[in-house]
C-alpha atoms as a PDB file:
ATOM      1  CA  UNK A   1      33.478 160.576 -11.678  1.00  0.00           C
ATOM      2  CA  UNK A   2      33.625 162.663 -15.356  1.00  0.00           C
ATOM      3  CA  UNK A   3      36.510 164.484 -15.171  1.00  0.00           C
ATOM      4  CA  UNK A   4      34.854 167.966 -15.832  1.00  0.00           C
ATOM      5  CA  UNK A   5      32.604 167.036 -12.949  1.00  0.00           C
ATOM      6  CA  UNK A   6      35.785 166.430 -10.666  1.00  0.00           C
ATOM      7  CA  UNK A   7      37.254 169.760 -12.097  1.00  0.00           C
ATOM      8  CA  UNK A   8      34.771 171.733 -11.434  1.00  0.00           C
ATOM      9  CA  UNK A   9      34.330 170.134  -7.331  1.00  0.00           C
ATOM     10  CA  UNK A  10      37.488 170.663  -7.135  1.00  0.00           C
ATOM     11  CA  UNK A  11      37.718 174.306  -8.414  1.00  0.00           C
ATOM     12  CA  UNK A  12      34.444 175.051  -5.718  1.00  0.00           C
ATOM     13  CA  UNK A  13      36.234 173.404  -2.892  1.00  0.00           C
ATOM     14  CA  UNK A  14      39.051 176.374  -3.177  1.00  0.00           C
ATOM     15  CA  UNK A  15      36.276 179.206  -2.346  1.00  0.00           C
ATOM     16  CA  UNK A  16      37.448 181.634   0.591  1.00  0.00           C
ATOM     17  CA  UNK A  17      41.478 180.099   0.405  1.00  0.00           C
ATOM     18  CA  UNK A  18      44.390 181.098  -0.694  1.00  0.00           C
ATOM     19  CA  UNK A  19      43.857 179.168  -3.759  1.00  0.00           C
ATOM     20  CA  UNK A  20      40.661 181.574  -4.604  1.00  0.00           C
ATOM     21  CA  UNK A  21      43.045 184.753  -3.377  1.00  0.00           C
ATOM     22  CA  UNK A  22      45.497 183.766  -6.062  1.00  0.00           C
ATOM     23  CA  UNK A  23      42.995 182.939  -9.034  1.00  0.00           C
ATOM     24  CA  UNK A  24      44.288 179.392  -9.154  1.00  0.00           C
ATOM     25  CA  UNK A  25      41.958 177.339 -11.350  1.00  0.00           C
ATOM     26  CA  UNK A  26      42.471 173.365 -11.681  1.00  0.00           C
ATOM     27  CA  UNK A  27      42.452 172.322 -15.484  1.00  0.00           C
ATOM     28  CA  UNK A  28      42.946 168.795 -15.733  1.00  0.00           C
ATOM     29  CA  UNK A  29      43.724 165.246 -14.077  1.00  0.00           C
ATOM     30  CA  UNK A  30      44.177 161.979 -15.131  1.00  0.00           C
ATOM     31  CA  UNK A  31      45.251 158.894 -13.129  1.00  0.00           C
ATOM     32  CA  UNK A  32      49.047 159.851 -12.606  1.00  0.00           C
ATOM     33  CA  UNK A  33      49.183 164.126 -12.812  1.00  0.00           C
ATOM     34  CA  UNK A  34      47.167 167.191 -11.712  1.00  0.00           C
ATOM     35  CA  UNK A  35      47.272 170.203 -13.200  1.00  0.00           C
ATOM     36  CA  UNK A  36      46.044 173.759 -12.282  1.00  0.00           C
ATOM     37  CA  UNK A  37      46.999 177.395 -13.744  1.00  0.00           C
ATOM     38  CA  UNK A  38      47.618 180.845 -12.037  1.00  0.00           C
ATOM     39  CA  UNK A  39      47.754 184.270 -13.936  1.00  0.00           C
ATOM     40  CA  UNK A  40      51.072 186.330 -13.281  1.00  0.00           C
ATOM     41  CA  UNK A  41      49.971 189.935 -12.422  1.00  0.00           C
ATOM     42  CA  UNK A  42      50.756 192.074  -9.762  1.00  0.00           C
ATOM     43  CA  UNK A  43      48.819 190.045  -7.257  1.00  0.00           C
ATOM     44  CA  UNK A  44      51.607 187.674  -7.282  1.00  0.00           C
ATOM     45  CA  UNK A  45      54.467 189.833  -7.901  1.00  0.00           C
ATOM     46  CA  UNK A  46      57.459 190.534  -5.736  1.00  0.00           C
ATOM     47  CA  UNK A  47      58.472 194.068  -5.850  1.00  0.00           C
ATOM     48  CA  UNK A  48      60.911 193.880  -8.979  1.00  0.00           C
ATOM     49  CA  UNK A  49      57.913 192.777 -11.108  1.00  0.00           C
ATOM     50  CA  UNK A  50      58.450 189.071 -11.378  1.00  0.00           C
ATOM     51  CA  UNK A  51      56.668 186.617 -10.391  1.00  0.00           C
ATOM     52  CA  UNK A  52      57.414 185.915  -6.092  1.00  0.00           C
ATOM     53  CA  UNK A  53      58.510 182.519  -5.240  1.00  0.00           C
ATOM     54  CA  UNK A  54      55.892 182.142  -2.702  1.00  0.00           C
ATOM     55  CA  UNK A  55      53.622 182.629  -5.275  1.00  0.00           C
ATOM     56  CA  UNK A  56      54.762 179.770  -7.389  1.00  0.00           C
ATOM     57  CA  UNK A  57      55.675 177.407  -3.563  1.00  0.00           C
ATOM     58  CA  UNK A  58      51.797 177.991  -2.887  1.00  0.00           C
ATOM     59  CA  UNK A  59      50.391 177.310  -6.453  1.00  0.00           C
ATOM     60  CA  UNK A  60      53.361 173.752  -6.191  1.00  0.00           C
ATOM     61  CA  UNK A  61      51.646 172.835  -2.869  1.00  0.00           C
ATOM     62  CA  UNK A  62      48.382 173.759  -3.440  1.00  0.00           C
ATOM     63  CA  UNK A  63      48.267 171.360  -6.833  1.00  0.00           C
ATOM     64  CA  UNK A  64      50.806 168.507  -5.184  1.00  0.00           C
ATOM     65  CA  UNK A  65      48.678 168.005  -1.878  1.00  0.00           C
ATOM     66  CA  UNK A  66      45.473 167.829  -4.031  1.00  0.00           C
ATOM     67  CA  UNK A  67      46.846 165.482  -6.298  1.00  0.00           C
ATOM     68  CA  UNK A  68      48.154 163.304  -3.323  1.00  0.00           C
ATOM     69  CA  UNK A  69      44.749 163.133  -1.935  1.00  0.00           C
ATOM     70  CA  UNK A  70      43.667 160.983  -4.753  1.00  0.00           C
ATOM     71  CA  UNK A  71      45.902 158.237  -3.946  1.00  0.00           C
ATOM     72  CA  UNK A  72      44.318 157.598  -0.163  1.00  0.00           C
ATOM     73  CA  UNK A  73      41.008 156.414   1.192  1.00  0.00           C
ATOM     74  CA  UNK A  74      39.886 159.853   1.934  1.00  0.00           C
ATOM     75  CA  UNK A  75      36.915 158.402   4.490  1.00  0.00           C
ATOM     76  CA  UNK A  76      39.794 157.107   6.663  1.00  0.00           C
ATOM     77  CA  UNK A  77      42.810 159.081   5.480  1.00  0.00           C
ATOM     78  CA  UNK A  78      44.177 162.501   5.347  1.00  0.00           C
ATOM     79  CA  UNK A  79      47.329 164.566   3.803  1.00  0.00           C
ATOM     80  CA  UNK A  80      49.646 166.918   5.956  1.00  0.00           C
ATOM     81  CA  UNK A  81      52.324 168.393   3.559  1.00  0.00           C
ATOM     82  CA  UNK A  82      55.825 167.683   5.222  1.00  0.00           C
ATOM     83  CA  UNK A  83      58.497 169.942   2.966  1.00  0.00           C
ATOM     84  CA  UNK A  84      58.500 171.755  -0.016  1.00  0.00           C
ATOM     85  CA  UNK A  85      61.878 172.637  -2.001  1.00  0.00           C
ATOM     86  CA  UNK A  86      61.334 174.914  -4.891  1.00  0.00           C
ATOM     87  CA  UNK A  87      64.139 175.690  -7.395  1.00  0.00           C
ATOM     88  CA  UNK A  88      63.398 179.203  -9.879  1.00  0.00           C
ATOM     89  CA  UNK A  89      64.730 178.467 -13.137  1.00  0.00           C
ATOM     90  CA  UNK A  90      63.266 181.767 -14.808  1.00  0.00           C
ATOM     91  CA  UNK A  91      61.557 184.757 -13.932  1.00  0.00           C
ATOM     92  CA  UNK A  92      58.156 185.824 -15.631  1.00  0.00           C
ATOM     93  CA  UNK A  93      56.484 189.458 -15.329  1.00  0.00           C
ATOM     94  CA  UNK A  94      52.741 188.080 -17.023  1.00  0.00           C
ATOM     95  CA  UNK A  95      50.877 185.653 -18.572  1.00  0.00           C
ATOM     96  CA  UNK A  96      49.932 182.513 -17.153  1.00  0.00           C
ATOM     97  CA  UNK A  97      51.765 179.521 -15.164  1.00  0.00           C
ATOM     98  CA  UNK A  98      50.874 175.833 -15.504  1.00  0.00           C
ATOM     99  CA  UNK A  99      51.659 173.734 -12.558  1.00  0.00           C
ATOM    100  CA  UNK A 100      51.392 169.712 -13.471  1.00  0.00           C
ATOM    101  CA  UNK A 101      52.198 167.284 -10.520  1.00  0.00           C
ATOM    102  CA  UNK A 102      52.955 163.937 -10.652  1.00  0.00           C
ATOM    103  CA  UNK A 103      53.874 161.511  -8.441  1.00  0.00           C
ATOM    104  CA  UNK A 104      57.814 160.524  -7.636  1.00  0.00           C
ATOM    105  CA  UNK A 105      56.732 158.223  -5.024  1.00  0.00           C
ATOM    106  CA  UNK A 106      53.443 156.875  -3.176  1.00  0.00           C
ATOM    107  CA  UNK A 107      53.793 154.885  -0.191  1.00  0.00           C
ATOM    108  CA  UNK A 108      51.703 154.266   2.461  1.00  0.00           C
ATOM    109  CA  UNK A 109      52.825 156.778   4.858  1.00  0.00           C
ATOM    110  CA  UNK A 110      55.048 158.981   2.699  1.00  0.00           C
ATOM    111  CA  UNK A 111      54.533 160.539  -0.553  1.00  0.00           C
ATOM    112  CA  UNK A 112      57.190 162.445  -3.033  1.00  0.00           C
ATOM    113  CA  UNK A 113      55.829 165.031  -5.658  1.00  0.00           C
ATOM    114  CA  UNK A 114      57.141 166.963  -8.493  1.00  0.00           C
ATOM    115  CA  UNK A 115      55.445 170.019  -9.722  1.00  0.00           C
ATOM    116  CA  UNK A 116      56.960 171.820 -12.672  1.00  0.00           C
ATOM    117  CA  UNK A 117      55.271 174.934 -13.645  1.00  0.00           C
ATOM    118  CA  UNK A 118      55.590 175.877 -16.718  1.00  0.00           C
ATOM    119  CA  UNK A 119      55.078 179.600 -18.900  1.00  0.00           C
ATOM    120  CA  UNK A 120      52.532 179.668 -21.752  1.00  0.00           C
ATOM    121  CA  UNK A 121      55.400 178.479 -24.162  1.00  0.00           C
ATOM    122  CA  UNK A 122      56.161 175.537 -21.814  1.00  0.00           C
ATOM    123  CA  UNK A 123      59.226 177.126 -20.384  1.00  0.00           C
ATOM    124  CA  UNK A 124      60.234 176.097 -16.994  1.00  0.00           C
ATOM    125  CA  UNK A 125      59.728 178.475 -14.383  1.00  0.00           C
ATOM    126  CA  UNK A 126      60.400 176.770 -11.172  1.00  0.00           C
ATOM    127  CA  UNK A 127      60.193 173.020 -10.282  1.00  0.00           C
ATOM    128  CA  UNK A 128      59.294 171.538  -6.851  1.00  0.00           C
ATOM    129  CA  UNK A 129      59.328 168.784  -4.889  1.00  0.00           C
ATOM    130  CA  UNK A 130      56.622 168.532  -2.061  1.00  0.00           C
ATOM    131  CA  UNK A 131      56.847 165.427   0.531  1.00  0.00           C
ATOM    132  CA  UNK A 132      53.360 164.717   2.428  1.00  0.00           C
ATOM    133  CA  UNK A 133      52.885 162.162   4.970  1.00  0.00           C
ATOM    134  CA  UNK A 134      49.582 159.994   5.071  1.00  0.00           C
ATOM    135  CA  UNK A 135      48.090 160.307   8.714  1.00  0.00           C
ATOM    136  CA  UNK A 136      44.596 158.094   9.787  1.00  0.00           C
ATOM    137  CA  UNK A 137      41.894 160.353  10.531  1.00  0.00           C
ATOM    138  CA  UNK A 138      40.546 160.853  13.889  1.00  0.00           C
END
């Protein structure tokens, strides 16, 4: 599939979610990395004016179990995230965040994820690892 094509299905597939609540938008993807965005605004702030944490865990998890999805047979497969860590290098009060994950590890029934999201001047803002397990479909 064109990759604008798979963009755009993906960026439909987020109506009525959190992902849609939280104006995250998919950007690009490639064999080995996803990548999405998410504007910092006071929909996502915590109340000192900085971007919350859970803001940046759900973009991380949101982008990470999406990307693992494209390493399974999705007609008989299925992705259940297991943990998420998140370390907050920097704080940010606006602008936009760029989360690209990429694969640490992809096994069959485990998978390991990093998800750096980045500031507009490719600062690091947090980084997080996410660890999904591959179940069969019933």
């Amino acid at each position: 599939m064109e990759k604008e094509t798979l963009l755009e299905k993906l960026n439909n597939s987020t109506k009525n979610t959190l992902m849609e609540t939280l104006d995250i938008v998919y950007t690009d993807i490639d064999t080995d990395y996803l990548v999405a965005t998410m504007p910092v605004n006071s929909k996502v702030h915590q109340p000192a004016g900085l971007l919350h944490g859970g803001a940046s865990v759900a973009l991380a998890e949101s982008v990470g179990s999406t990307a693992a999805h494209f390493s399974i047979d999705i007609e008989k497969q299925e992705i259940r995230g297991l943990e998420i860590t998140a370390n907050h290098i920097r704080g940010i009060r606006e602008g936009l965040v760029k989360a690209i994950a990429k694969p640490i590890h992809k096994g069959r029934t485990t998978q390991l994820w990093e998800v750096r999201i980045v500031d507009e001047q490719e600062k690091l803002i947090s980084i997080c690892k996410l660890t999904v397990i591959v179940l069969a479909k019933k």
